[in-house]
Protein backbone atom coordinates (compact mmCIF):
# COMPACT_ATOMS: atom_id res chain seq x y z
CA UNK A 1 115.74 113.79 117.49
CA UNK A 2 113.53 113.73 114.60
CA UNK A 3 113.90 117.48 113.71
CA UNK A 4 117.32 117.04 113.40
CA UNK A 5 117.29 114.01 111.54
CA UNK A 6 114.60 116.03 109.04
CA UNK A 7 117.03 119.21 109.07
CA UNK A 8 119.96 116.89 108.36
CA UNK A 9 118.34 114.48 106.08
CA UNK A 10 116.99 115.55 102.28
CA UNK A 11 115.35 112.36 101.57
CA UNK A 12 114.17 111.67 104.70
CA UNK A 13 112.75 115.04 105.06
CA UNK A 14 111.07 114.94 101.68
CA UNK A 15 109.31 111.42 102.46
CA UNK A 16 108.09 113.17 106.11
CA UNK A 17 107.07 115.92 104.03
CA UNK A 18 105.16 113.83 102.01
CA UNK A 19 103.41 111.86 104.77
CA UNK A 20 101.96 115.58 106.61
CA UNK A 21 100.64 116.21 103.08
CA UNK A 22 98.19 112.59 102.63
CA UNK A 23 95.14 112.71 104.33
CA UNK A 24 96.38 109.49 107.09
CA UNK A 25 99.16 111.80 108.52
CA UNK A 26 98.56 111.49 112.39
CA UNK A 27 100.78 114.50 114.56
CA UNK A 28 100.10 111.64 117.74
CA UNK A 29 102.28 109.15 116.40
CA UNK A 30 104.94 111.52 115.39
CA UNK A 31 105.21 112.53 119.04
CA UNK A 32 104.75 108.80 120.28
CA UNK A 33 107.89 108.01 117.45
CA UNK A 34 110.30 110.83 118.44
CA UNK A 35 109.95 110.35 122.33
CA UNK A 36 110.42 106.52 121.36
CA UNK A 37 113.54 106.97 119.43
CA UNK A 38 115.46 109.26 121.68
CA UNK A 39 115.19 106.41 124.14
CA UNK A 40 116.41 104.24 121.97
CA UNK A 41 119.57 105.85 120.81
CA UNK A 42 119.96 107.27 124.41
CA UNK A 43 119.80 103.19 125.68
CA UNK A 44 122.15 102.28 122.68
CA UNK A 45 124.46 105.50 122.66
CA UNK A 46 123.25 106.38 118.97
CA UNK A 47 123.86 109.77 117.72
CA UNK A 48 121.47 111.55 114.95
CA UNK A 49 124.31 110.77 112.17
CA UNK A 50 124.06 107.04 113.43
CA UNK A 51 120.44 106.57 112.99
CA UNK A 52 120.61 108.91 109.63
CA UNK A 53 123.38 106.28 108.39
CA UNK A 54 121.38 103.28 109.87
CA UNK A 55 118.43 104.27 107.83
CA UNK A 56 120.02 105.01 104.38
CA UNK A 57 122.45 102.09 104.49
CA UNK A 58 119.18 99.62 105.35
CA UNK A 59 116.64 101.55 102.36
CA UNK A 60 119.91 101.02 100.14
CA UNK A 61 120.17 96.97 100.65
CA UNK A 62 115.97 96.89 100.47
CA UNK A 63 116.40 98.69 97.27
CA UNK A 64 118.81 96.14 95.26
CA UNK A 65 115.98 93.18 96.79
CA UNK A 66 112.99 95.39 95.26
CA UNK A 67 115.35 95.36 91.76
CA UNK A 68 115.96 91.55 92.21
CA UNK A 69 112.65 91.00 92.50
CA UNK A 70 110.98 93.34 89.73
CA UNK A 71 113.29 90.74 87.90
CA UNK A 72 112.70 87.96 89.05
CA UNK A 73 109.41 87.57 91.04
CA UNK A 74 111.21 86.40 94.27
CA UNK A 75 111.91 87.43 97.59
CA UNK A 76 116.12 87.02 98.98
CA UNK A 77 114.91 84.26 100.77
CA UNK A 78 114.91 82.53 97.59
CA UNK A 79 117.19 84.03 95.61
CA UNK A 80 119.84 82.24 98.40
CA UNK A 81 120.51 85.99 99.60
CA UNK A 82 122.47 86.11 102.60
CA UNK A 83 122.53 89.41 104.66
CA UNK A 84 123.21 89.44 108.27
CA UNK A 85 120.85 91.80 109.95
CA UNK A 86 121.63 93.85 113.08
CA UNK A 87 118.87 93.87 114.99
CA UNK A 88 119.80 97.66 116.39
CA UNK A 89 119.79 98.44 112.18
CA UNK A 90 116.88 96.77 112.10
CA UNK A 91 115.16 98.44 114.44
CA UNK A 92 116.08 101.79 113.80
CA UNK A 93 114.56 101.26 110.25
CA UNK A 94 111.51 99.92 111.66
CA UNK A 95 110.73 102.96 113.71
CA UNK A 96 112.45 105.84 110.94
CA UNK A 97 109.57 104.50 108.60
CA UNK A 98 107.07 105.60 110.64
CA UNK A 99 107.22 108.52 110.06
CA UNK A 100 108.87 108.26 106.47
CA UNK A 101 106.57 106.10 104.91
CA UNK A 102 102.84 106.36 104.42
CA UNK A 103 101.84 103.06 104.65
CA UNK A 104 104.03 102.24 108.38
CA UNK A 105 102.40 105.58 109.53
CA UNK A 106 99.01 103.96 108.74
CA UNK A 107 99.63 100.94 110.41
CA UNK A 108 100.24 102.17 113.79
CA UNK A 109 97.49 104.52 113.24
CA UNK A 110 95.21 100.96 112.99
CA UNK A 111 97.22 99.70 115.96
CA UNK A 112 96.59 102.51 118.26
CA UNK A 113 93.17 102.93 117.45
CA UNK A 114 92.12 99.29 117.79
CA UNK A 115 93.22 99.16 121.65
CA UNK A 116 91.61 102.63 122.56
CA UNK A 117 87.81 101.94 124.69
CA UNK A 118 87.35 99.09 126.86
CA UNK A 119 89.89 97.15 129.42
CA UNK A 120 90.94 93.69 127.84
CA UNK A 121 94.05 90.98 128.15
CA UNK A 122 95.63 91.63 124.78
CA UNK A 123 98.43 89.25 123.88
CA UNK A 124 101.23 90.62 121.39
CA UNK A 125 103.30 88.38 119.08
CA UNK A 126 106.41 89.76 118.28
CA UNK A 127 107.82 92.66 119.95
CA UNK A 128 111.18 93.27 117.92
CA UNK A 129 111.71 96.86 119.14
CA UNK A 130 109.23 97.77 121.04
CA UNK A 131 107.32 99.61 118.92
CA UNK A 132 103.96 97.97 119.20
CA UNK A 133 103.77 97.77 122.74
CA UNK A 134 104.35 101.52 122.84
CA UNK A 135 101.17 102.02 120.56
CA UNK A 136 98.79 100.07 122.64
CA UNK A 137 96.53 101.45 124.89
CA UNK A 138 98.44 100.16 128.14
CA UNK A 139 96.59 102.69 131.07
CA UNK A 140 93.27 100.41 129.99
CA UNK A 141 95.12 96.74 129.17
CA UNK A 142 97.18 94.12 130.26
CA UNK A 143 99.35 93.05 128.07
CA UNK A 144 101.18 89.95 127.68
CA UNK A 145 104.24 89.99 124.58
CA UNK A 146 105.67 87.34 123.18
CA UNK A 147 109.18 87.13 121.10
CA UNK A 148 111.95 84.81 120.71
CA UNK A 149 114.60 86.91 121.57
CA UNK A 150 114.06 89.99 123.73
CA UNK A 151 116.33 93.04 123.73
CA UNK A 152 117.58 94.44 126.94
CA UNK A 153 116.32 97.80 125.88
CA UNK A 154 112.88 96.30 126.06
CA UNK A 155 112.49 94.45 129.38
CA UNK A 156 114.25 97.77 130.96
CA UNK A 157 111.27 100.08 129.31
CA UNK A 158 108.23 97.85 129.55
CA UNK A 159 108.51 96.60 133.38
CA UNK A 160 104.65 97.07 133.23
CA UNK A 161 104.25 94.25 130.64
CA UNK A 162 103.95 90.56 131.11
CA UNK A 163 107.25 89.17 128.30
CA UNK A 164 107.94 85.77 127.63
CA UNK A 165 110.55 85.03 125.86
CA UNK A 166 110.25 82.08 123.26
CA UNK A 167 107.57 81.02 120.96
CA UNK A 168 103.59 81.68 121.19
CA UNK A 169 103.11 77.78 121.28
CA UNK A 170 99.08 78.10 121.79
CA UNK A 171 99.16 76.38 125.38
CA UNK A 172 97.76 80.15 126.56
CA UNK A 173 93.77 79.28 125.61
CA UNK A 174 91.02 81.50 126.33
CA UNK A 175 92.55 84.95 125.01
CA UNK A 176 90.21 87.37 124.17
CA UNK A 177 92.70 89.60 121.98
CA UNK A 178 95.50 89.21 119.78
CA UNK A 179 97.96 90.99 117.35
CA UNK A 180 100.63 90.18 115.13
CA UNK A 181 102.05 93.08 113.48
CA UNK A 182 104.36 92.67 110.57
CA UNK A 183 104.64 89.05 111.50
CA UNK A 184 102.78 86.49 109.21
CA UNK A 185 105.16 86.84 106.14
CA UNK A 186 108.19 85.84 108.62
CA UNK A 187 106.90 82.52 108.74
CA UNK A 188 106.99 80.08 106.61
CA UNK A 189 103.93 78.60 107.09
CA UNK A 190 101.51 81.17 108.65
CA UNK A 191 98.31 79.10 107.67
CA UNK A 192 99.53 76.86 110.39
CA UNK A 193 100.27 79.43 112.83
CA UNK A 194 96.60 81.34 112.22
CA UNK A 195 94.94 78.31 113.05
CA UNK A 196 96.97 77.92 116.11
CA UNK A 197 95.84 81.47 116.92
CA UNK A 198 92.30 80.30 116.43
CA UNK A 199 92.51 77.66 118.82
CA UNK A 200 93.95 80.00 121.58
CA UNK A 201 90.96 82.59 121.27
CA UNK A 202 88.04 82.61 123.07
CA UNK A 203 84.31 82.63 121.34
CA UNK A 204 83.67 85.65 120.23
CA UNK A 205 87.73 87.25 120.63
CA UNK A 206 89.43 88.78 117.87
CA UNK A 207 92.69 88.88 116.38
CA UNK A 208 94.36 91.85 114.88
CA UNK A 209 97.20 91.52 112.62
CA UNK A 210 99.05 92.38 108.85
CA UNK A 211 100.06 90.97 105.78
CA UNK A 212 102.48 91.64 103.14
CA UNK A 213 102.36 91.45 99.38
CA UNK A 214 105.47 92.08 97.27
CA UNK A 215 107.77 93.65 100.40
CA UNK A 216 110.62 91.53 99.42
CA UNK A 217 112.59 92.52 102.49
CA UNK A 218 115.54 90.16 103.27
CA UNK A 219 113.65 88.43 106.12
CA UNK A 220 110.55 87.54 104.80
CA UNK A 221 109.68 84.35 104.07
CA UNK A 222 106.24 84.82 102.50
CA UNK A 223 103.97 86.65 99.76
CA UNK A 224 100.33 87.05 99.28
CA UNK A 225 99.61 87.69 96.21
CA UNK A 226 96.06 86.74 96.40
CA UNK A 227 93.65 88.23 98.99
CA UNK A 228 90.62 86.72 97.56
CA UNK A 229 92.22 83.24 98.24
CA UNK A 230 93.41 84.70 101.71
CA UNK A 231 90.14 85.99 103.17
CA UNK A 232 88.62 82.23 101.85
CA UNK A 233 91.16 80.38 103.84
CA UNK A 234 90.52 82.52 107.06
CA UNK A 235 86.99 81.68 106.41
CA UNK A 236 88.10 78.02 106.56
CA UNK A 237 90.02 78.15 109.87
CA UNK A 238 86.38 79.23 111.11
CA UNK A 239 87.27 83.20 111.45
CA UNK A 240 84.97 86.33 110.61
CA UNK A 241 86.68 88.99 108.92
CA UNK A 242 85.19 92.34 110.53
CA UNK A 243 88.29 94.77 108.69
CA UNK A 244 90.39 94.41 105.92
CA UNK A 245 91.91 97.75 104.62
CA UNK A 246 93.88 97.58 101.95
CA UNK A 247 97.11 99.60 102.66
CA UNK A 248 99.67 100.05 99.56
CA UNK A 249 103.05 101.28 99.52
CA UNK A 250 103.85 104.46 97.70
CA UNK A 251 107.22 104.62 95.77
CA UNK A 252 108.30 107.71 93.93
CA UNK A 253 111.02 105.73 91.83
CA UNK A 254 109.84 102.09 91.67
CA UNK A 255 107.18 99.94 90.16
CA UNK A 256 106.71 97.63 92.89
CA UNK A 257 103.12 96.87 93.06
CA UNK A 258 103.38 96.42 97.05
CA UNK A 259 101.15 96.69 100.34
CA UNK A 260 99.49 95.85 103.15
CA UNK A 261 96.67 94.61 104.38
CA UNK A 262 95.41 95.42 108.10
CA UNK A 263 92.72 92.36 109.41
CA UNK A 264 90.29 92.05 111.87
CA UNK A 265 88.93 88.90 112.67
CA UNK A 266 86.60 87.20 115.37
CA UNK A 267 86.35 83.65 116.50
C-alpha cells in the first residue's frame, strides 16, 4: 500500500523521499510499516485514497495547533480546543509518519533495537494501534500491553500477547522491562506516573520510554521544555539514565523548535 500511497501522494512522497536521503533511514521498518498498514485498512475496509485523506486532513488540523502555538506558547489543551479524534484517523497518522517523518522513523528504530538480544518479560504501556507491539522483538519476549481502551483490530492480531485492558495501576511489581512510547506528555502529571513505574521495577530493570517538547498535538497534555530539569528529577525518583538521544523534528515550512527525546533508565 505504501507505493501507491507514494505514487499518489506529492507531499507524502517528498517527506519519504526525504527520510531514504538522512543517514537514520532504516528499509526494515519500511517493510515492518507497509505489511502493518495493509492489515489495517484490510481489518477496517480502508482504501489507499482513505488513508491518503486520513493523513492530510489530520497534518492539516496539527498544522493550525503548531500556528496557535508559535503564537501563543500553548498546547489546544489550553487554548480550550476541542477536536474529537477518531481513533482509526488517529491511527492511520500514527503509522503514515513513520515513514514520513524523520524523527517517528527514528523512534521505532530505538524501539526495535532495544528489544533485539536476550529473552525478558517486557511490559508495554499504551498500545493505541498496535504499532509498538509490532516493533518488539516478540520470537525472544513475553509481552504483557497495557491500554485503556483496546481496538478489536488489536486483540484479533496480537493473540500471542498478554492485554489488559485498563490502567497500569503499579500492583504488577517485580518487572524487569518497561516502555512507554509517545505516552508521558498524555498525562497530566507524568512525574507521578514515573515514580509509579519505579516502584513496579525490579533492582537493576530498566524502563524505556519518550518525551515531547513543543508537539502541540491536540491530545497532549504536557511540555518539556527543560531536559536539564528533567534528567534531575529522574535522578530524584532514584533512576540512572543509561540513553538520552536527543531526537528533533524537521519542518520544511515551520519554526517550531520541536523534538524528542528517547530514555533509558535503570532502577
Amino acid at each position: 500500500m505504501l507505493s501507491e500511497i507514494f505514487e499518489k501522494d506529492r507531499l507524502i512522497r517528498i517527506a519519504h523521499n526525504k527520510l531514504q536521503n538522512s543517514i537514520y533511514y532504516n528499509p526494515e521498518i519500511v517493510t515492518k510499516i507497509d505489511n502493518f498498514l495493509n492489515c489495517y485498512a484490510k481489518f477496517y475496509d480502508l482504501s489507499v485514497d482513505n488513508v491518503i485523506t486520513i493523513y492530510n486532513n489530520f497534518t492539516y488540523n496539527y498544522s493550525i495547533d503548531i500556528r496557535d502555538f508559535l503564537k501563543t506558547g500553548k498546547y489546544p489543551s489550553e487554548l480550550g480546543v476541542e477536536r474529537v479524534i477518531n481513533r482509526i484517523d488517529y491511527d492511520i497518522f500514527l503509522i503514515v509518519s513513520v515513514v514520513s517523518t524523520i524523527h517517528r522513523h527514528r523512534i521505532f528504530n530505538q524501539l526495535m533495537q532495544s528489544s533485539l538480544g536476550g529473552s525478558s518479560d517486557i511490559t508495554l504501556i499504551g498500545v493505541g494501534s498496535g504499532l509498538e507491539i509490532e516493533f518488539l522483538d516478540r520470537s525472544s519476549n513475553r509481552i504483557t500491553a497495557y491500554d485503556i481502551s483496546i481496538s478489536d483490530f488489536v486483540k484479533s492480531k496480537y493473540t500471542d500477547v498478554k492485554i489488559i485492558e485498563g490502567y497500569f495501576d503499579g500492583t504488577e511489581y517485580n518487572l524487569s522491562k518497561i516502555y512507554a512510547i509517545e505516552l508521558v506528555e498524555h498525562l497530566s502529571d507524568p512525574i507521578k506516573f514515573l515514580k509509579l513505574i519505579y516502584s513496579s521495577l525490579i533492582d537493576g530493570g530498566q524502563f524505556f520510554f519518550t518525551t515531547a517538547t513543543n508537539v502541540p498535538q491536540i491530545d497532549h497534555m504536557y511540555n518539556f521544555p527543560d531536559m536539564n530539569d528533567f534528567e534531575s528529577k529522574l535522578r530524584d525518583i532514584g533512576f540512572d539514565i543509561e540513553t538520552n538521544n536527543f531526537i528533533p523534528h524537521e519542518y520544511i515550512l515551520s519554526k517550531l523548535d520541536a523534538s524528542n527525546n528517547w530514555f533509558g533508565v535503570k532502577k
